[in-house]
Protein backbone atom coordinates (compact mmCIF):
# COMPACT_ATOMS: atom_id res chain seq x y z
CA UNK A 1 99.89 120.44 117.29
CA UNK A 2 101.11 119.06 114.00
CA UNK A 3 99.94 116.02 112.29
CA UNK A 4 101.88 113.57 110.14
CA UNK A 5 100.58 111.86 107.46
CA UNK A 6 102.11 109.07 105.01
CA UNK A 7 101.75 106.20 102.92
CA UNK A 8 104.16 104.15 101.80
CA UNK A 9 104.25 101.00 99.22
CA UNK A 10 105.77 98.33 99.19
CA UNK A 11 106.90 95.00 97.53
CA UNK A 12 104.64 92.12 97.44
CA UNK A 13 104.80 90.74 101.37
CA UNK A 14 107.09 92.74 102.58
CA UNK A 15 104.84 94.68 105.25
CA UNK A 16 104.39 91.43 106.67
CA UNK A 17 107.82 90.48 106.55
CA UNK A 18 108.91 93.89 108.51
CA UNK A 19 105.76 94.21 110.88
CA UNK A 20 108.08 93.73 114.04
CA UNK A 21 110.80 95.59 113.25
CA UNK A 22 108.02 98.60 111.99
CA UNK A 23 106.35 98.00 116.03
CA UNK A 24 109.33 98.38 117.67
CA UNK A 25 110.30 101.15 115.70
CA UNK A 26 106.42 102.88 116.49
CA UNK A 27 107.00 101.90 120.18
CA UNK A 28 110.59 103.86 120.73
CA UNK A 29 109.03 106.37 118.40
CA UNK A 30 105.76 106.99 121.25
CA UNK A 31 108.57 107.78 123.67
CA UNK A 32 110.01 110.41 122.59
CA UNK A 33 109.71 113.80 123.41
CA UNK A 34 106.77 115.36 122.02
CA UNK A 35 105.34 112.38 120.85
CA UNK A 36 101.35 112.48 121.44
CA UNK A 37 100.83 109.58 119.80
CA UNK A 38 101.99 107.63 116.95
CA UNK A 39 100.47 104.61 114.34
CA UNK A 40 100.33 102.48 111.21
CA UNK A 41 97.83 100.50 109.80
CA UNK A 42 97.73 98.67 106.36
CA UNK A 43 95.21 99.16 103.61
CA UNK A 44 92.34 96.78 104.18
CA UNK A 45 92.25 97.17 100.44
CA UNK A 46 95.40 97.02 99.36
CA UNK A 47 98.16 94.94 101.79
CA UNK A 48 100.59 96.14 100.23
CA UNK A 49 100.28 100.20 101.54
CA UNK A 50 101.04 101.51 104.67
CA UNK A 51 99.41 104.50 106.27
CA UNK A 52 101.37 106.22 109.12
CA UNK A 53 99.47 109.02 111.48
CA UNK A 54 101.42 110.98 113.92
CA UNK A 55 100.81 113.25 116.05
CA UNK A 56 103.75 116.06 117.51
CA UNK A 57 103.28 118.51 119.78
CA UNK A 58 105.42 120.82 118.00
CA UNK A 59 108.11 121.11 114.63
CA UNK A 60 110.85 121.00 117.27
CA UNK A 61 108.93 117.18 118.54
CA UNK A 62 109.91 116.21 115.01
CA UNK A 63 112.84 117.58 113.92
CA UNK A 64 114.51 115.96 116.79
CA UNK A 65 112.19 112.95 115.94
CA UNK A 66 113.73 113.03 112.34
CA UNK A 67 117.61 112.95 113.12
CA UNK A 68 117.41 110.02 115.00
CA UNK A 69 115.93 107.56 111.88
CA UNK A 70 118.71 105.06 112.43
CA UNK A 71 116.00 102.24 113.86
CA UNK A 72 113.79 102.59 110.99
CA UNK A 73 116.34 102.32 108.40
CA UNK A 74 117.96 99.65 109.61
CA UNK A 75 114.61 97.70 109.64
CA UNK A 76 113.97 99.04 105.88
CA UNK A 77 117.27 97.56 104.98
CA UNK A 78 117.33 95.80 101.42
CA UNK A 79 113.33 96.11 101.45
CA UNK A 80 111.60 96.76 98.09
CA UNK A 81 110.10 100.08 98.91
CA UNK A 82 107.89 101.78 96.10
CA UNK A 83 106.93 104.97 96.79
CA UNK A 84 106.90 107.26 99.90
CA UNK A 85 104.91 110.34 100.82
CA UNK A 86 104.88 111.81 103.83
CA UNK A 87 103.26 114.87 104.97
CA UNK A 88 103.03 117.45 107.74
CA UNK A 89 100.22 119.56 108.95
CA UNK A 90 99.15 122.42 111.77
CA UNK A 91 96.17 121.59 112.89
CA UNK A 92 93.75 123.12 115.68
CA UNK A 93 91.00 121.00 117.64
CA UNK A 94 87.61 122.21 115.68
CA UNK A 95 84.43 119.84 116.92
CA UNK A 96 84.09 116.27 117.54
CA UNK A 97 82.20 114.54 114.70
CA UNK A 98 81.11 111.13 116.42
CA UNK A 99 81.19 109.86 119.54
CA UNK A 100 81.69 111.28 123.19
């Protein structure tokens, strides 16, 4: 499995302003092949940063993920975007920590 990590900041308001067009993006995004699952969330500190957390089955999952951006873009559009990271990562189940 491989996990995705980012964050991304933006202008004052503008995750608000692109919410819908970010969970329609997330929802065709948890259909495609590969996809195990697939979320945002913003800061409860900060409302201006997003955090994304994905998880692929496999690098072929998101290399095919990552040709087809064209949704995504077209809902960042003219936004004020300042800075991006986003990361990838093999991981293996090791224990649960909490809960059942």
């Amino acid at each position: 499995m491989i996990i995705v990590t980012g964050q991304a900041r933006f202008g004052a308001g503008e995750i608000d302003r692109l919410r819908s067009g970010f969970a329609a993006w997330f929802e065709e995004s948890r259909r495609r092949a590969g996809c195990i699952s697939y979320h945002f969330a913003v800061d409860v500190a900060d409302p201006d940063l997003l955090h994304v957390i994905e998880y692929w089955d496999d690098e072929a999952s998101i290399d095919a993920h990552m040709t087809d951006m064209g949704m995504l873009m077209q809902t960042l559009a003219g936004t004020q975007m300042l800075s991006l990271k986003v990361d990838a990562y093999e991981a293996r189940f090791v224990k649960t920590l909490m809960g059942e």
